[in-house]
N, C-alpha and C. Protein backbone atom coordinates (compact mmCIF):
# COMPACT_ATOMS: atom_id res chain seq x y z
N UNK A 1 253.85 161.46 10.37
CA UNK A 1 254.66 162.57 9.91
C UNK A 1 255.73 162.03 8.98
N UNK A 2 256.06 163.00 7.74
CA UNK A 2 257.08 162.54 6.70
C UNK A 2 257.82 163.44 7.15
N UNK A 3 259.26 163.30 7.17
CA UNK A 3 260.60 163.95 6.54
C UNK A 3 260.85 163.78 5.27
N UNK A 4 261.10 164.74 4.29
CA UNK A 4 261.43 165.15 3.31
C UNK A 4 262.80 165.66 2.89
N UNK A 5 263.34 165.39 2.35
CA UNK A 5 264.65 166.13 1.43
C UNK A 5 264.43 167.10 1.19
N UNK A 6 264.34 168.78 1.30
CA UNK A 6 263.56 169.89 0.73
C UNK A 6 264.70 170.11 -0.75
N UNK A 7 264.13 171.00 -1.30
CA UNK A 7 264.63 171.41 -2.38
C UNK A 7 264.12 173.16 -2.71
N UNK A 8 265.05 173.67 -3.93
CA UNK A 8 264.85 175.18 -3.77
C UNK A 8 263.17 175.52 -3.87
N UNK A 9 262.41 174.52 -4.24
CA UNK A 9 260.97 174.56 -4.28
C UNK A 9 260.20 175.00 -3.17
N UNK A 10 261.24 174.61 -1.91
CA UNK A 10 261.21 174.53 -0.48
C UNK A 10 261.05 175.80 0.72
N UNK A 11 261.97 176.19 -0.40
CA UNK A 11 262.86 178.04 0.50
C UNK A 11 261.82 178.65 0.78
N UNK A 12 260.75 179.10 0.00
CA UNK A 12 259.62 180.13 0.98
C UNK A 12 259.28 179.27 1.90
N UNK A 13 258.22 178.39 1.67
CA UNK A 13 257.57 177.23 2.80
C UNK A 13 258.51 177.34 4.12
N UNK A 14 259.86 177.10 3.86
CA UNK A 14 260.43 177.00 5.09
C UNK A 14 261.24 178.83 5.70
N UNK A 15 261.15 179.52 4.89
CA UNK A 15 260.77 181.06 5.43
C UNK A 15 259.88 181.15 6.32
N UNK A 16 258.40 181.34 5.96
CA UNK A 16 257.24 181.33 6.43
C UNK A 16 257.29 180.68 7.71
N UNK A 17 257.49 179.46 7.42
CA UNK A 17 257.33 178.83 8.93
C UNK A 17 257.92 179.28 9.65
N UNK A 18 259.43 180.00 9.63
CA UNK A 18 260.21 180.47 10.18
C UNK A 18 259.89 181.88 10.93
N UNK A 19 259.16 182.88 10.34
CA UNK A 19 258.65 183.66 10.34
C UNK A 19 257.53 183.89 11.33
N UNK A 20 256.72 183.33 11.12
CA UNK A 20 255.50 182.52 12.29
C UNK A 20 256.05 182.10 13.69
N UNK A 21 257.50 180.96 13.46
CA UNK A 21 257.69 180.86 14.76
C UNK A 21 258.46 181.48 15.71
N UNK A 22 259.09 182.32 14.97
CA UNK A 22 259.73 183.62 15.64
C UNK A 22 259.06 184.86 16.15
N UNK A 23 258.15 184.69 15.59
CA UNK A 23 257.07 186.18 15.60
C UNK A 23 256.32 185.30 16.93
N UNK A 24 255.65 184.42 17.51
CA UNK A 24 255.44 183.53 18.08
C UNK A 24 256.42 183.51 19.47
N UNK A 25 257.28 182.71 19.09
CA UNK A 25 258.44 183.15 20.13
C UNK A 25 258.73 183.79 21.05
N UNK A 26 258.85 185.16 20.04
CA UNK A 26 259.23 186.32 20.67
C UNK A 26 258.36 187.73 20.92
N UNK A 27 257.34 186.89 20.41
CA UNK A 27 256.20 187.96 20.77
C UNK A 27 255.98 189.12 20.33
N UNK A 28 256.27 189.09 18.65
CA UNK A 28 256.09 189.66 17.68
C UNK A 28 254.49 190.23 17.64
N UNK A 29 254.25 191.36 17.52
CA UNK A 29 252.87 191.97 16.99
C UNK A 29 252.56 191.78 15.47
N UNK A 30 253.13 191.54 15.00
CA UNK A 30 253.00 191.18 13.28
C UNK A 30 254.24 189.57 13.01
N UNK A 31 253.52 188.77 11.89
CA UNK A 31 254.67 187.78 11.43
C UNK A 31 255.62 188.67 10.65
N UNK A 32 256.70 188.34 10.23
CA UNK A 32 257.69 189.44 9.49
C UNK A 32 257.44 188.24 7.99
N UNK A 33 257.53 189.62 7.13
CA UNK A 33 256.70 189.14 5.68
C UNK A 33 257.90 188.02 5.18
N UNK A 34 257.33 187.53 3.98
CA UNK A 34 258.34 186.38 3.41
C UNK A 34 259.40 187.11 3.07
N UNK A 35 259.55 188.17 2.34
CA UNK A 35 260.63 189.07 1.54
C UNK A 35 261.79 189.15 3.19
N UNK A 36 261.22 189.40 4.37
CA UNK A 36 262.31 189.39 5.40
C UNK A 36 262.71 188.58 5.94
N UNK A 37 262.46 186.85 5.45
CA UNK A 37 262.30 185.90 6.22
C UNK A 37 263.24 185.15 5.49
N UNK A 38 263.04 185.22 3.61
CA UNK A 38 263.70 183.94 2.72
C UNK A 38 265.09 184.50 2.97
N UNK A 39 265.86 185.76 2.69
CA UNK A 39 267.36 185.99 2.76
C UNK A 39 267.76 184.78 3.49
N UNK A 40 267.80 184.94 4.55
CA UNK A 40 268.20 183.91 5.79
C UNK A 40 268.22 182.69 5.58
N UNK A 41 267.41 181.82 5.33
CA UNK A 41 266.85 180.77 4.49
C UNK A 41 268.12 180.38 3.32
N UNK A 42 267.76 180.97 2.43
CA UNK A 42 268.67 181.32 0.91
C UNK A 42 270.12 181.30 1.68
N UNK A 43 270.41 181.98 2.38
CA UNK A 43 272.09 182.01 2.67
C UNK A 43 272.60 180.95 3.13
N UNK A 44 271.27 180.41 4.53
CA UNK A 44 272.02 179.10 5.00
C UNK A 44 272.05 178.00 4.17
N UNK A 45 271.38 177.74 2.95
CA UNK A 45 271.87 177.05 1.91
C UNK A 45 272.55 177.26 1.00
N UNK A 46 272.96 178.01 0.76
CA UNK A 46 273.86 178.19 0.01
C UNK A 46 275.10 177.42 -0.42
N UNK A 47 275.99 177.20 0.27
CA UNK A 47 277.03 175.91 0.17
C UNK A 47 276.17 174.44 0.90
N UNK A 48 275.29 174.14 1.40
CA UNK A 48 275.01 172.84 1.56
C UNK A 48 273.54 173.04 1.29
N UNK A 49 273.07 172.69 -0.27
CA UNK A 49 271.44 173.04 0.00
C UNK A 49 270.91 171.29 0.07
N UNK A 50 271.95 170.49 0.62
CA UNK A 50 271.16 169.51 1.20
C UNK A 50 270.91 168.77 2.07
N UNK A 51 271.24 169.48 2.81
CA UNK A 51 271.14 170.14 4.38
C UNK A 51 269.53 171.38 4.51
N UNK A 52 268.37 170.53 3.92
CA UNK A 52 266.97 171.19 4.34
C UNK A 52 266.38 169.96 3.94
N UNK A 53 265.49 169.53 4.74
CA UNK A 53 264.62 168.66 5.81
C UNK A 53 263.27 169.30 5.68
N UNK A 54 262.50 168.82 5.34
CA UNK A 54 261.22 169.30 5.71
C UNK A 54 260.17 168.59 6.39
N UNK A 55 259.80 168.99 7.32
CA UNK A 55 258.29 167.79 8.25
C UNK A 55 257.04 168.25 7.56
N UNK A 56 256.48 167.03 6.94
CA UNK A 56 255.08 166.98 6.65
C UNK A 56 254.24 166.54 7.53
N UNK A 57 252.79 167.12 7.61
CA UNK A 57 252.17 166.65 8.25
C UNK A 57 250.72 166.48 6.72
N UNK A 58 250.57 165.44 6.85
CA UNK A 58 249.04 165.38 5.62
C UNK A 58 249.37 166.16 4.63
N UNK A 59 250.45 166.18 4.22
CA UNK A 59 251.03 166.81 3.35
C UNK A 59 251.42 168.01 2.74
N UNK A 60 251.12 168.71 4.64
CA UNK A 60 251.57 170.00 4.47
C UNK A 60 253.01 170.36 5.27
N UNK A 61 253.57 171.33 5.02
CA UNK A 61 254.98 171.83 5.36
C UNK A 61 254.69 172.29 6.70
N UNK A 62 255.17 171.66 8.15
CA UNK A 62 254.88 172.21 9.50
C UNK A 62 255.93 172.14 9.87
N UNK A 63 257.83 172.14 9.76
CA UNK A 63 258.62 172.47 10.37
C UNK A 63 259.97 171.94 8.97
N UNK A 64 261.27 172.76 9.69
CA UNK A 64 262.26 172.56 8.60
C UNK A 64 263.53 172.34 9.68
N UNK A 65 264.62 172.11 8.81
CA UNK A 65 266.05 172.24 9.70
C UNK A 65 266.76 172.86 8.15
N UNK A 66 267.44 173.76 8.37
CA UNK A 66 268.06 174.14 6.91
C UNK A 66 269.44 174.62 7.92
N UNK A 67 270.28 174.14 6.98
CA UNK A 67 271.97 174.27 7.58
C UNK A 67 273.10 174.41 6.53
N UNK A 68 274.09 174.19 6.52
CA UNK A 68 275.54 174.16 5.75
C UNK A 68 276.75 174.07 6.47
N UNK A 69 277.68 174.20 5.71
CA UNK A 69 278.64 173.72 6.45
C UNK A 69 279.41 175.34 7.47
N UNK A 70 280.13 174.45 8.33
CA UNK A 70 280.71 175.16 9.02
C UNK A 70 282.59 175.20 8.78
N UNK A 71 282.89 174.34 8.70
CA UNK A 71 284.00 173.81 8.54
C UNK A 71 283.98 172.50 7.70
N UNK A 72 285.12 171.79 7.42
CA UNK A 72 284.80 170.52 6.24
C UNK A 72 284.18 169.80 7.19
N UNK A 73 284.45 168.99 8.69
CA UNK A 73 283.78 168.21 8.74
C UNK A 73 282.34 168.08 9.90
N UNK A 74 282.10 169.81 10.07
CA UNK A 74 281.07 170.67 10.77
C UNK A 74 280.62 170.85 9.81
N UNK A 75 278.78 170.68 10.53
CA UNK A 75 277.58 171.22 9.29
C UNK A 75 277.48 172.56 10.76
N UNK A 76 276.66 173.68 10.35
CA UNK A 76 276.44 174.37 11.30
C UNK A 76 274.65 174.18 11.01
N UNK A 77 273.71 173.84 11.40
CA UNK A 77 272.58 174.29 11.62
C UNK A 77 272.05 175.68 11.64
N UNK A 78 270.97 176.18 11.15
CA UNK A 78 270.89 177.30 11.05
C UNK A 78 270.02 177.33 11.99
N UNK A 79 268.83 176.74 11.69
CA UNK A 79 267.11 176.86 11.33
C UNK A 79 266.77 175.15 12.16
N UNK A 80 266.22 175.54 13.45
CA UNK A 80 265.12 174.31 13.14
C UNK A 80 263.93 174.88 13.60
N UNK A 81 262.73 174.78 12.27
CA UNK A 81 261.80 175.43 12.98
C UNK A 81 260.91 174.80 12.55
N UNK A 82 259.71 174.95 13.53
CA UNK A 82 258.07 174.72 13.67
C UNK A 82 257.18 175.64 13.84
N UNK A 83 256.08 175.38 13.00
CA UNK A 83 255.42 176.40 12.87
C UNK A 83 254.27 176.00 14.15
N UNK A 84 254.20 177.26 14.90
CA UNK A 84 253.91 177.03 16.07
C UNK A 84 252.48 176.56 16.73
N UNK A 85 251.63 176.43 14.95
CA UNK A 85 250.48 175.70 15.19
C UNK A 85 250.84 173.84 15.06
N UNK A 86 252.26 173.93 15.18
CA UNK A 86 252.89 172.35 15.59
C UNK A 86 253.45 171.97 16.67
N UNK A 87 253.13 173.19 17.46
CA UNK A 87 254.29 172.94 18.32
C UNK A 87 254.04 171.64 19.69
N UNK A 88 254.48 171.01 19.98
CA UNK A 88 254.04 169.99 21.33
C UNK A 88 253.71 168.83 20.86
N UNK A 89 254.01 168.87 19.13
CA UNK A 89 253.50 167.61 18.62
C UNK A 89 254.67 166.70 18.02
N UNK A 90 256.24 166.88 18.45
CA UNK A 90 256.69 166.13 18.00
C UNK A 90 258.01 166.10 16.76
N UNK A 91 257.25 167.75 16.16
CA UNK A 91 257.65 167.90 14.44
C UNK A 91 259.70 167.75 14.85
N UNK A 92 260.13 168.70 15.96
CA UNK A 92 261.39 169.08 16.05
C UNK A 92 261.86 168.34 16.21
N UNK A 93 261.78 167.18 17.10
CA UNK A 93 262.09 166.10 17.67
C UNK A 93 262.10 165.31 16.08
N UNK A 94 261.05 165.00 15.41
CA UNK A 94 261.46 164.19 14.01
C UNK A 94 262.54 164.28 13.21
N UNK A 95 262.46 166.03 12.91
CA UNK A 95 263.87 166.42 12.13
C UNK A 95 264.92 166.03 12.98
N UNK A 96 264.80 166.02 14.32
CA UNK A 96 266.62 166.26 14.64
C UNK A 96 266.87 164.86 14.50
N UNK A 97 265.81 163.89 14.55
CA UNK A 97 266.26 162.49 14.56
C UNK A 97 266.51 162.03 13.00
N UNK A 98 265.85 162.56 12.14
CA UNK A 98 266.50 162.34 10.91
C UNK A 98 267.51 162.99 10.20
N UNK A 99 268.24 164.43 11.23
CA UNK A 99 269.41 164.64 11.29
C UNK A 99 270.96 163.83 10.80
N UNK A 100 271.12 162.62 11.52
CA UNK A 100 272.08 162.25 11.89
C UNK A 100 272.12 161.57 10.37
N UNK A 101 271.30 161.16 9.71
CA UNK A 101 271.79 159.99 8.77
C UNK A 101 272.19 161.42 7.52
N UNK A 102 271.54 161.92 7.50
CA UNK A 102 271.77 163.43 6.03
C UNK A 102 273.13 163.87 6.52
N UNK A 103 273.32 164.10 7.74
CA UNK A 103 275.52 164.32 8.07
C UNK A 103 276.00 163.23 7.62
N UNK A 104 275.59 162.11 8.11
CA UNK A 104 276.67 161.50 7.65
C UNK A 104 276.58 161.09 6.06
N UNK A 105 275.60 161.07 5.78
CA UNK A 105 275.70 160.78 3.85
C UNK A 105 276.37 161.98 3.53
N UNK A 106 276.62 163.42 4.23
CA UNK A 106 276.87 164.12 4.14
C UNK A 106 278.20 164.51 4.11
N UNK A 107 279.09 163.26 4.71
CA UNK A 107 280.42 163.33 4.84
C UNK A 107 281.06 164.06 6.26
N UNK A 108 279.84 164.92 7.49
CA UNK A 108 279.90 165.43 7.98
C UNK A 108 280.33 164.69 9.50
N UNK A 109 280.94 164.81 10.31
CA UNK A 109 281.61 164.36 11.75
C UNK A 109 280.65 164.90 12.86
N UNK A 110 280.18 165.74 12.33
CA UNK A 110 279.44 166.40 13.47
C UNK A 110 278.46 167.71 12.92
N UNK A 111 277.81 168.18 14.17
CA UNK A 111 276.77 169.83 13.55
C UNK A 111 276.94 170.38 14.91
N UNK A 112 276.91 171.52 14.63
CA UNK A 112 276.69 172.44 15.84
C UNK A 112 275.68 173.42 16.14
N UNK A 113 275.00 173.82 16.28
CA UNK A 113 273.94 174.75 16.63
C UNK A 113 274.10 175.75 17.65
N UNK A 114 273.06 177.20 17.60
CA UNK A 114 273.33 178.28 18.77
C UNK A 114 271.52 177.90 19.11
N UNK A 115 271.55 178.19 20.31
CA UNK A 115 270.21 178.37 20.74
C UNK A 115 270.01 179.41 22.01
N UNK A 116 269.00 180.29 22.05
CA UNK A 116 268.92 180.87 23.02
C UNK A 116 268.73 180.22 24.17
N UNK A 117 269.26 180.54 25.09
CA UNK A 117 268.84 179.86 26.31
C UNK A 117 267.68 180.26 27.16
N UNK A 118 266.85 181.12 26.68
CA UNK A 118 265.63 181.82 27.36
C UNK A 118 264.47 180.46 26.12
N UNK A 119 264.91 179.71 25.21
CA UNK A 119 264.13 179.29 24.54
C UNK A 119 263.95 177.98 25.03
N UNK A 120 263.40 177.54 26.35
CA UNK A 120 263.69 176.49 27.25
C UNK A 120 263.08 175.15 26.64
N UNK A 121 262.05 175.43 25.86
CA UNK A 121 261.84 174.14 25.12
C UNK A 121 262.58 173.32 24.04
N UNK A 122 263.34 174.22 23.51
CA UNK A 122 264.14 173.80 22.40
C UNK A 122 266.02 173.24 23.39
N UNK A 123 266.10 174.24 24.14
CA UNK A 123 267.43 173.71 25.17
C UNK A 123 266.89 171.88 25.65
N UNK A 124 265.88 171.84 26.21
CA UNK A 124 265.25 170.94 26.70
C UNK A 124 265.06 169.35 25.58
N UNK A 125 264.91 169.99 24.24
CA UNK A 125 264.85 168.83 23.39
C UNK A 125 266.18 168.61 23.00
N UNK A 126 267.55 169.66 22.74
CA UNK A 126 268.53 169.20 21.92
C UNK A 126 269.06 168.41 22.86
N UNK A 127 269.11 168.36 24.34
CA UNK A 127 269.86 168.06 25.46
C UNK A 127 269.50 166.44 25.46
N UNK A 128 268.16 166.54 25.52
CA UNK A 128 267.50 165.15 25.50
C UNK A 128 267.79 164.38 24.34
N UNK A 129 268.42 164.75 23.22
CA UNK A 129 268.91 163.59 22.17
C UNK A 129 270.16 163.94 21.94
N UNK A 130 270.69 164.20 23.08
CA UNK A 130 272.96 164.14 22.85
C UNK A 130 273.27 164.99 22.48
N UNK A 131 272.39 166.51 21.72
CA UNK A 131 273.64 167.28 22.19
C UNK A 131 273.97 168.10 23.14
N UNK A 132 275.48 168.00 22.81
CA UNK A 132 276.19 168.82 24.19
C UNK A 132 276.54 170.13 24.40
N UNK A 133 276.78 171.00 25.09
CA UNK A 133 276.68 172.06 25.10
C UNK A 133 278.20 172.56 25.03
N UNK A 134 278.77 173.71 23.92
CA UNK A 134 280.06 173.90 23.95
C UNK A 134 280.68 175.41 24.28
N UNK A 135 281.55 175.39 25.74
CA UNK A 135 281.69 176.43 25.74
C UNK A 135 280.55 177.13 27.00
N UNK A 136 280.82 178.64 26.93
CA UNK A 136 279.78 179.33 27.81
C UNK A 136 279.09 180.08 27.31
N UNK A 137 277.70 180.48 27.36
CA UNK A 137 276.91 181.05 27.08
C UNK A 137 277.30 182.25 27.27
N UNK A 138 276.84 183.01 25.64
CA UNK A 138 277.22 184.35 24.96
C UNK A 138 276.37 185.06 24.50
N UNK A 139 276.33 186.33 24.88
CA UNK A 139 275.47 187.53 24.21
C UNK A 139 275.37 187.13 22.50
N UNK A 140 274.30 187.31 21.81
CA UNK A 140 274.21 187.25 20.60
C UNK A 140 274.63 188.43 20.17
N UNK A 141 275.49 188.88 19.20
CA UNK A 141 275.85 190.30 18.50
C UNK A 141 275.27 191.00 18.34
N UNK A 142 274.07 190.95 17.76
CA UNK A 142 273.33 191.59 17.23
C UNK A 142 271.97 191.96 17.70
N UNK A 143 271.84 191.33 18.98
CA UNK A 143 270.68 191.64 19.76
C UNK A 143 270.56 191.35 21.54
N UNK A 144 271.70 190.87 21.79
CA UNK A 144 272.06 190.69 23.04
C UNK A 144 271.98 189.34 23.80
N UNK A 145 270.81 188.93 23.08
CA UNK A 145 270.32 187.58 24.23
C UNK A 145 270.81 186.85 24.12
N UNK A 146 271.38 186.03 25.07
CA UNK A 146 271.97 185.11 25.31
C UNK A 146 271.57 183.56 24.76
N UNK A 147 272.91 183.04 24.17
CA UNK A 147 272.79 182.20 23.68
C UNK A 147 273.88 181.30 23.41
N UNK A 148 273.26 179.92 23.46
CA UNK A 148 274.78 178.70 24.06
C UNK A 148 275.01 177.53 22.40
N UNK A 149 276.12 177.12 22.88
CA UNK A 149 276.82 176.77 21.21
C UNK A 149 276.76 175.64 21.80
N UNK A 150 275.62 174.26 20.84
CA UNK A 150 275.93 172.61 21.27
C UNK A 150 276.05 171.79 20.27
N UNK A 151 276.99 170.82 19.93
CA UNK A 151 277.75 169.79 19.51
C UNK A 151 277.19 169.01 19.33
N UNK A 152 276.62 167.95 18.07
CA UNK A 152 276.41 166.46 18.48
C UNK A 152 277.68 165.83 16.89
N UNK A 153 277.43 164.78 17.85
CA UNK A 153 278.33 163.69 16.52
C UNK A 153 277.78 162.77 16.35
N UNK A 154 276.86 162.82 14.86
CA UNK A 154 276.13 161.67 14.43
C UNK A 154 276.70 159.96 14.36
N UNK A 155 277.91 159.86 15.20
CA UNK A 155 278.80 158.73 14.93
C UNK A 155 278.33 157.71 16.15
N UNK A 156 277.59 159.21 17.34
CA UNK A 156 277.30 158.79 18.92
C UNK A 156 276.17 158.75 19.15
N UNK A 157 275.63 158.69 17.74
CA UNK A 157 273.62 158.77 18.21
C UNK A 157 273.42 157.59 18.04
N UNK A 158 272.41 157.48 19.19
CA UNK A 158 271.37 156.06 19.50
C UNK A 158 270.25 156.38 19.04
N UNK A 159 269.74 155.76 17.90
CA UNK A 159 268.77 156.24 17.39
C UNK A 159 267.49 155.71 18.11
N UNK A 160 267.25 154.71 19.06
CA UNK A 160 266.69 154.29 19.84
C UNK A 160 265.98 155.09 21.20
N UNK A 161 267.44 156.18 21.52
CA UNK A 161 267.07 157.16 22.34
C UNK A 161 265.70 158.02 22.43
């Protein structure tokens, strides 16, 4: 598997996937088309578009992390996703480990992320490579489900882990 630097070349590819693994997820009867997928995408780059990551597999696009900043020395994560004909193989786990070095070339102290907590595989991987969980788990605004805010500081990663 490659990690990639993505670029605006990037933004659908990593829609789509996004799209797929949400529809997937959550048990979507249809994927939701690209036109409802890139906004999201497009915004979270917007002030940091280099902050998107892309996992290749044989040289196709099977998962992304796309983020920006949160504060000067917070990136916020938006997006880490796999497309769910990847899933169990590894892809998420690659990006988050090539995470830490793009913050800090990044100038960044740290990232934070929301994750649902009903999404037990993904709680299960951020936990397992340091990050920490901040705060108490909160209704999402806009749709209710619950979901917890976690911390890492690329200053404290063992990349060995």
């Amino acid at each position: 598997m490659e990690i990639i630097q993505g670029g605006p070349e990037h933004v659908d590819t990593a829609a789509l996937i996004w799209a797929h693994a949400v529809a997937r997820r959550d048990g979507y009867d249809e994927v939701p088309s690209l036109e409802a997928a890139r906004p999201g995408v497009e915004s979270a780059l917007v002030n940091e578009p280099s902050l998107l990551l892309i996992a290749q597999e044989g040289g196709e696009a099977v998962g992304f992390i796309a983020g920006g900043p949160q504060e000067t020395d917070t990136a916020y994560i938006n997006y880490v996703g796999v497309h769910p004909d990847a899933w169990g193989k590894g892809v998420g786990e690659a990006l988050l480990r090539a995470l830490p070095d793009v913050l800090i070339k990044n100038g960044y102290e740290k990232a934070e992320l929301l994750v649902y907590v009903d999404n037990v595989r993904g709680v299960r991987l951020y936990e397992r490579l340091g990050w920490i969980k901040v705060g108490a788990p909160a209704p999402h605004p806009r749709n209710g489900r619950v979901e917890q805010r976690y911390s890492f500081s690329p200053a404290s990663w063992d990349a060995g882990a």
